[in-house]
Protein backbone atom coordinates (compact mmCIF):
# COMPACT_ATOMS: atom_id res chain seq x y z
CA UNK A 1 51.27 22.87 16.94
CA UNK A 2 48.29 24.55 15.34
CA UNK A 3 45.77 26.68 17.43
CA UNK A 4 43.09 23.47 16.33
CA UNK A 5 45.54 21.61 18.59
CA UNK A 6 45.66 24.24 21.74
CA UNK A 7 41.77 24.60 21.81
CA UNK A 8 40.91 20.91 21.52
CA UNK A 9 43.59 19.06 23.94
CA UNK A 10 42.49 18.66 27.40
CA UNK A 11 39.17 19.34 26.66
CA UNK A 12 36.40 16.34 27.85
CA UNK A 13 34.07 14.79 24.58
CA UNK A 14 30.65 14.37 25.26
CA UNK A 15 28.51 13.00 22.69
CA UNK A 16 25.99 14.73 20.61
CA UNK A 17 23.26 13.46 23.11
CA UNK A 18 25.07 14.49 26.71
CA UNK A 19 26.54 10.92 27.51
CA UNK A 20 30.45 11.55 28.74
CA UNK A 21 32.95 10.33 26.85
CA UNK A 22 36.74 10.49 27.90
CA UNK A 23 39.15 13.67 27.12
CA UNK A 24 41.06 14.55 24.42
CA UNK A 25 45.02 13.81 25.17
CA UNK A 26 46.49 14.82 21.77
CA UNK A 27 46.12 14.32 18.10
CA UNK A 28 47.80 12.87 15.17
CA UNK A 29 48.42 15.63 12.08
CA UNK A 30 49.14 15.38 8.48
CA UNK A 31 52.21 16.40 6.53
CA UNK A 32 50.46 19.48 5.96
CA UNK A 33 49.96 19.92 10.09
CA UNK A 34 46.10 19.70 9.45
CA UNK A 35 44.65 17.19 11.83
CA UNK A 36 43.43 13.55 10.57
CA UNK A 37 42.64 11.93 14.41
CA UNK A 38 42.52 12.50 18.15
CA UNK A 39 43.04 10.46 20.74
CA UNK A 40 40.87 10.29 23.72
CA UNK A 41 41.12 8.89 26.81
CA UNK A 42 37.90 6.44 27.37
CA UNK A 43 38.36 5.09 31.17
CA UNK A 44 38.02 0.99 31.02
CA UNK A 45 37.86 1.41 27.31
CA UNK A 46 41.19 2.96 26.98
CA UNK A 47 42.40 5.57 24.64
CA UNK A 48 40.65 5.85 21.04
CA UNK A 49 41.51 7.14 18.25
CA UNK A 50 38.51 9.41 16.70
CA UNK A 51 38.91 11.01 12.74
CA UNK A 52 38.67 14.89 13.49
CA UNK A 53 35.93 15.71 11.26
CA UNK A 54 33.62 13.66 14.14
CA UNK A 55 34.47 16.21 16.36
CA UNK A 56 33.17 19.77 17.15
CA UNK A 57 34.72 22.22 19.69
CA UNK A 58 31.72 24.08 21.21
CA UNK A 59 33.16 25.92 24.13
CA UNK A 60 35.28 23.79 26.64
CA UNK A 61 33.68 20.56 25.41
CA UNK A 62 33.76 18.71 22.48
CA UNK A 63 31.14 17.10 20.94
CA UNK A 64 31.73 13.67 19.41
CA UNK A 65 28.97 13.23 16.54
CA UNK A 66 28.88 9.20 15.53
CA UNK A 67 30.12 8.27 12.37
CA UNK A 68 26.69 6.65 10.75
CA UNK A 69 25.53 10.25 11.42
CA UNK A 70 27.71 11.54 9.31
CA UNK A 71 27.78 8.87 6.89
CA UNK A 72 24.58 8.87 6.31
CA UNK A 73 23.93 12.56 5.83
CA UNK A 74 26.60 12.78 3.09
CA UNK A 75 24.97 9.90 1.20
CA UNK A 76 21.39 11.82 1.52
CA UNK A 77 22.88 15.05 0.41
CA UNK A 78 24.82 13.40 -2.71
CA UNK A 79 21.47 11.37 -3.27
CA UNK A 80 19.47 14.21 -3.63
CA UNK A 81 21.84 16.56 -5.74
CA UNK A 82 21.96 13.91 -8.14
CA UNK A 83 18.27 13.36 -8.24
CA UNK A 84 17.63 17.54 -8.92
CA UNK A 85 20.53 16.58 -11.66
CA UNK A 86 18.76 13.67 -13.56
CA UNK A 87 15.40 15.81 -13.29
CA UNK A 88 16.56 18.84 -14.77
CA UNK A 89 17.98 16.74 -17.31
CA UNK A 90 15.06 14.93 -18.29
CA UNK A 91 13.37 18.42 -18.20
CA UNK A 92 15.59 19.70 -20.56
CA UNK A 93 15.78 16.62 -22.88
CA UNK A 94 11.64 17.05 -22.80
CA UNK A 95 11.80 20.89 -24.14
CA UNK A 96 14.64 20.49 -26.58
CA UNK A 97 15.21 16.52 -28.52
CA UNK A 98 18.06 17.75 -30.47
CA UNK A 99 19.84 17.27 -26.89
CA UNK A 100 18.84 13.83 -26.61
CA UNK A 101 22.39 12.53 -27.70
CA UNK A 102 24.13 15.09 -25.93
CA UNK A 103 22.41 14.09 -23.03
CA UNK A 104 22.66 10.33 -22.45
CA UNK A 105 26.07 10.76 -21.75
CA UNK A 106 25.64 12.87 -19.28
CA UNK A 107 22.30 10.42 -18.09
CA UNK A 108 24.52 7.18 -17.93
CA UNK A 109 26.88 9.36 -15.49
CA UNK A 110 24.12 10.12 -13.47
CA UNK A 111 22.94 6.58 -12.55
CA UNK A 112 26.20 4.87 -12.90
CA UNK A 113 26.38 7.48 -9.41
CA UNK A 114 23.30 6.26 -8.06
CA UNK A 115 24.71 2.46 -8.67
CA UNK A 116 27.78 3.40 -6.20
CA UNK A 117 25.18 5.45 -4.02
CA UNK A 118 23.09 2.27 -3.83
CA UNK A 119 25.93 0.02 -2.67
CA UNK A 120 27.19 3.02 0.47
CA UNK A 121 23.33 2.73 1.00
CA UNK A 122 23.37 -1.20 1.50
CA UNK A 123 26.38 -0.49 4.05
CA UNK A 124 25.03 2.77 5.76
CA UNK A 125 21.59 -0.01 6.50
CA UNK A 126 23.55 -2.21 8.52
CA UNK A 127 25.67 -0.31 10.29
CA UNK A 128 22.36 1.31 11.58
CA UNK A 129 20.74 -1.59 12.27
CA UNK A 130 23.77 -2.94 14.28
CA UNK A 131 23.64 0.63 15.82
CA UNK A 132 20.10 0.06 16.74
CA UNK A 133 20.43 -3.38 18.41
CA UNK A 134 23.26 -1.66 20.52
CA UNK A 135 20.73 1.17 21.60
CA UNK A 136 18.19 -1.59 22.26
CA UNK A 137 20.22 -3.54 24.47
CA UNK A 138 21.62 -0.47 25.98
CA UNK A 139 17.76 0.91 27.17
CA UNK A 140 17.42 -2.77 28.56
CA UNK A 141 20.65 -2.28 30.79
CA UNK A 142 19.27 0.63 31.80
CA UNK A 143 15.65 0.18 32.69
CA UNK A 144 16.82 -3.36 34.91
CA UNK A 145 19.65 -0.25 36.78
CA UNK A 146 16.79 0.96 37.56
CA UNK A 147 14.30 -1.46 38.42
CA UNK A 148 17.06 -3.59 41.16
CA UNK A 149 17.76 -0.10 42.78
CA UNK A 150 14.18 0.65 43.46
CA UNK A 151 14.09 -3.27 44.86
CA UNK A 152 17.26 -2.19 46.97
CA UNK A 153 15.56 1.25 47.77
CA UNK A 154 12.18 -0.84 49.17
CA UNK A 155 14.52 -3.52 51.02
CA UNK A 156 16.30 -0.43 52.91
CA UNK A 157 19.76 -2.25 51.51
CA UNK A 158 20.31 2.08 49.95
CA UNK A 159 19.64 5.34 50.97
CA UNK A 160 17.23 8.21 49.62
CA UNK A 161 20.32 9.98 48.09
CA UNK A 162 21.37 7.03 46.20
CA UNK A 163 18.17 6.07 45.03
CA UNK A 164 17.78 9.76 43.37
CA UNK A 165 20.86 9.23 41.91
CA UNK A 166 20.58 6.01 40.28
CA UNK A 167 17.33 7.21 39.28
CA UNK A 168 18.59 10.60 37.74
CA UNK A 169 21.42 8.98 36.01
CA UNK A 170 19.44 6.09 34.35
CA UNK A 171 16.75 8.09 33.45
CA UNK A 172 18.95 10.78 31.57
CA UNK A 173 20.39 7.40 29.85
CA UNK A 174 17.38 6.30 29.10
CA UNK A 175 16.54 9.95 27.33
CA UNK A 176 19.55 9.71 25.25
CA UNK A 177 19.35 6.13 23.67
CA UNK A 178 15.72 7.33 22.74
CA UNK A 179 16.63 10.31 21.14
CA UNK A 180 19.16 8.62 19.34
CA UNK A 181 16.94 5.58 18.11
CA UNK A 182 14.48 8.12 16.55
CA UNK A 183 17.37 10.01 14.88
CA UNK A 184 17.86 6.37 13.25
CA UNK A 185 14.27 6.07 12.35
CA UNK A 186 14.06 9.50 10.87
CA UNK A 187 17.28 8.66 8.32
CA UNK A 188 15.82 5.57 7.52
CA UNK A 189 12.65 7.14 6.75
CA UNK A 190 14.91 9.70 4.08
CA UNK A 191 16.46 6.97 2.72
CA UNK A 192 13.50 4.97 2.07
CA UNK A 193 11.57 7.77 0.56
CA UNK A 194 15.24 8.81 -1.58
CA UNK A 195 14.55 5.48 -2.94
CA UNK A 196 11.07 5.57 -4.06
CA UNK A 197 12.07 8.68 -6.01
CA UNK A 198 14.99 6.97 -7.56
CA UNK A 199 12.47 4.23 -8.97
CA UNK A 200 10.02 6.82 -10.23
CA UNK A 201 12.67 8.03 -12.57
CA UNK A 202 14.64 5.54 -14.01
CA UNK A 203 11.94 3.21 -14.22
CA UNK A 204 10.79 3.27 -17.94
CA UNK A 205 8.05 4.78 -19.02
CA UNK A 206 4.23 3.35 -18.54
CA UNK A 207 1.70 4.45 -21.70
CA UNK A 208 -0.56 6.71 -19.74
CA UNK A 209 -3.62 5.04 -19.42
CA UNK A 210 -5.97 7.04 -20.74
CA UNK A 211 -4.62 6.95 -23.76
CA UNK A 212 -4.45 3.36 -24.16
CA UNK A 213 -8.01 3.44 -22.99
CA UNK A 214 -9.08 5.82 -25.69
CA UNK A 215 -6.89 4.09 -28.24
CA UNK A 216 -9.24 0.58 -27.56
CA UNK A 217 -12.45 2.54 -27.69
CA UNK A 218 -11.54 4.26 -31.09
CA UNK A 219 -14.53 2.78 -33.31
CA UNK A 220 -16.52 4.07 -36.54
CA UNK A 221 -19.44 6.03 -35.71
CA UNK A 222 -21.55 3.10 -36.76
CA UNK A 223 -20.25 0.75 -34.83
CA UNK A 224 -20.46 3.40 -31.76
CA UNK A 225 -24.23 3.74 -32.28
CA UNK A 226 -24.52 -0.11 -32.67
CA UNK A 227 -23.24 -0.21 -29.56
CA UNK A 228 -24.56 2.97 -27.66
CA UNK A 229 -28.04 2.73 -29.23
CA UNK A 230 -29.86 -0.11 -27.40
CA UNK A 231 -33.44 -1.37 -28.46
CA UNK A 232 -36.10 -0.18 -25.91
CA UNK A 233 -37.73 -2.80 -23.66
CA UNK A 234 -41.18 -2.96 -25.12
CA UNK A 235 -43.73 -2.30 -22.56
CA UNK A 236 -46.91 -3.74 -22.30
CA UNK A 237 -50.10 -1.23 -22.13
CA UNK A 238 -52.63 -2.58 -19.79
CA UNK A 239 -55.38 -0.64 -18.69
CA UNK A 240 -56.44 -1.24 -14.99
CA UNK A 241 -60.74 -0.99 -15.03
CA UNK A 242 -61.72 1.34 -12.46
CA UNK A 243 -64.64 -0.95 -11.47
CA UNK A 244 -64.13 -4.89 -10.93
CA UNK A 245 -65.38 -6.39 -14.00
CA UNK A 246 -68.03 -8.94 -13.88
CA UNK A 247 -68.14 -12.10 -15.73
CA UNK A 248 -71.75 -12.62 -17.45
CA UNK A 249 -72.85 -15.77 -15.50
CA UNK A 250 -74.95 -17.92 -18.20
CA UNK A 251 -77.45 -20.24 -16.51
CA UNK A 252 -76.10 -24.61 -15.98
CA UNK A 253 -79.17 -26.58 -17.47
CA UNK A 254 -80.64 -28.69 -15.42
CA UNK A 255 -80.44 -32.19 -16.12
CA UNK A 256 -83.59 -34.03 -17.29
CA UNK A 257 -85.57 -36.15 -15.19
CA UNK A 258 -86.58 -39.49 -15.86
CA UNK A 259 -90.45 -38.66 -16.69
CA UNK A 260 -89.09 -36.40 -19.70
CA UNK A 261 -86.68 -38.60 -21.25
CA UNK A 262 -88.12 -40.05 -24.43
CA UNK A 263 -87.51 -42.89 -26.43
CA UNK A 264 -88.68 -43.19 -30.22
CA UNK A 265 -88.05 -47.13 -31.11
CA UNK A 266 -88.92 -48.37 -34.81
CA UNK A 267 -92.22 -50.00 -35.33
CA UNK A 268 -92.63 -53.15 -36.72
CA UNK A 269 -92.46 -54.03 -40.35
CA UNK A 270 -96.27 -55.14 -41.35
CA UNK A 271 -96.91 -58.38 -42.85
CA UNK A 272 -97.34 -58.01 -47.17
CA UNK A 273 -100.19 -59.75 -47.82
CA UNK A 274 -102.49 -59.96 -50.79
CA UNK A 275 -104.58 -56.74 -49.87
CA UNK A 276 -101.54 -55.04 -49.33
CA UNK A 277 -100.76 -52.45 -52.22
CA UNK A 278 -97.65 -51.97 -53.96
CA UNK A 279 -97.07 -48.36 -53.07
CA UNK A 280 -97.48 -50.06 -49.47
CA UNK A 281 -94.77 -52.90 -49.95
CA UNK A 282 -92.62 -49.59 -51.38
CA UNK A 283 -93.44 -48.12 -48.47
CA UNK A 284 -92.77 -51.11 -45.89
CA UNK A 285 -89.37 -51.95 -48.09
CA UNK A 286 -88.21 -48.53 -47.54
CA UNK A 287 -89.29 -48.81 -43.53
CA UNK A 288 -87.38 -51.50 -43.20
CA UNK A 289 -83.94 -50.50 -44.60
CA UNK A 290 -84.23 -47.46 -42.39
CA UNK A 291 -85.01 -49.63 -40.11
CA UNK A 292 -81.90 -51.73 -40.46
């Protein structure tokens, strides 16, 4: 038996939050004697069998540390180490493009890694979400403990002492099943943000878009004072008169009155006689076509 065996056996697991667990009653060793599980004793649950790297000896407890906690720290740490990988990579590829060849090799290991990561990732999301619909149902337990001993506690059916208890003991639950459902939220939140620098670099590369931009603008300088060189709006010059100008006001004639109005009618064609001369019939001839 290995001196991992005589400080762990008989010892009580806790949790890494405080909860009780069971106590350790032996362990199951390798060929080598190193340690693969223990068994612990769990009350109603009965005895478990835990993997040894779960647990931590910290004094005369042992603290059990759950398995998507682990799980899900080794696939953070691998992400990132891979990520620092690819990006020195690219960084060298960028300084040096004799390496290019060289280097996809290398490049295709690196994301044929993050294509396993991904798939641990997939599993590692629902065994925290199952996790977190345990915790949730858990804090509802809990909180109705609670509640129907403070309705016991008001009906006089328990004591002061018990009260307290009940109180103390849900509460510390209660405390617990929070701190572990914003452990959850914080991986999820690594994981997530692990992801969005995983797209960032093997997505393919976007022409920046200021070059494109000055690319479509490129024009002769003709053309670019064609189109920057815009005809003025003419403006009209209109002088405002100090003084109001008045408009010469000609006198309306009157109209005429009956008395004035005038008439000049033809006279009468005279009657050729004998006596009449001929420069008079002329004369009369003449009057008379005008006449007509």
């Amino acid at each position: 038996m290995t001196n991992d065996d005589i400080e762990i056996i008989g010892k009580n697991v806790k949790d890494m939050y405080g909860t009780f667990m069971g106590k350790v009653v032996g362990t199951i060793t390798d060929i080598d004697g190193s340690i693969q599980s223990v068994g612990i004793d769990c009350g109603s649950q009965g005895l478990q069998q835990i993997q040894y790297e779960q647990l931590v000896v910290q004094g005369d407890v042992v603290i059990f540390i759950p398995k998507w906690r682990l799980d899900s720290q080794r696939l953070i740490r691998e992400k990132q180490l891979t990520l620092r990988r690819l990006k020195a990579l690219i960084d060298i590829v960028s300084e040096n493009d004799d390496m290019k060849t060289d280097a996809e090799i290398i490049h295709e290991k690196y994301k044929s890694k993050l294509v396993s990561l991904d798939e641990t990732e997939h599993e590692i999301k629902a065994i925290l979400e199952a996790r977190l619909t345990e915790l949730n149902d858990q804090m509802k337990s809990a909180k109705m403990l609670s509640f129907d001993a403070k309705v016991q506690y008001k009906s006089n059916e328990i004591s002061d002492a018990t009260f307290e208890t009940v109180k103390s003991c849900t509460t510390e639950v209660i405390e617990h099943v929070t701190h572990e459902i914003a452990e959850i939220a914080n991986v999820k939140s690594r994981i997530a943000d692990l992801e969005l620098e995983v797209q960032e670099i093997t997505a393919p590369p976007t022409p920046d878009i200021q070059e494109s931009a000055v690319s479509y603008l490129e024009t002769s300088e003709q053309e670019q004072q064609v189109q920057t060189i815009l005809p003025e709006v003419p403006v009209e010059s209109t002088v405002i008169p100090s003084e109001p100008i008045e408009a010469p006001s000609n006198p309306i004639p009157e109209p005429p009155t009956d008395s004035e109005v005038t008439f000049a009618f033809p006279e009468p064609p005279q009657q050729v006689t004998a006596d009449t001369s001929k420069d008079d019939n002329d004369n009369d001839w003449l009057a008379r076509m005008e006449a007509q």
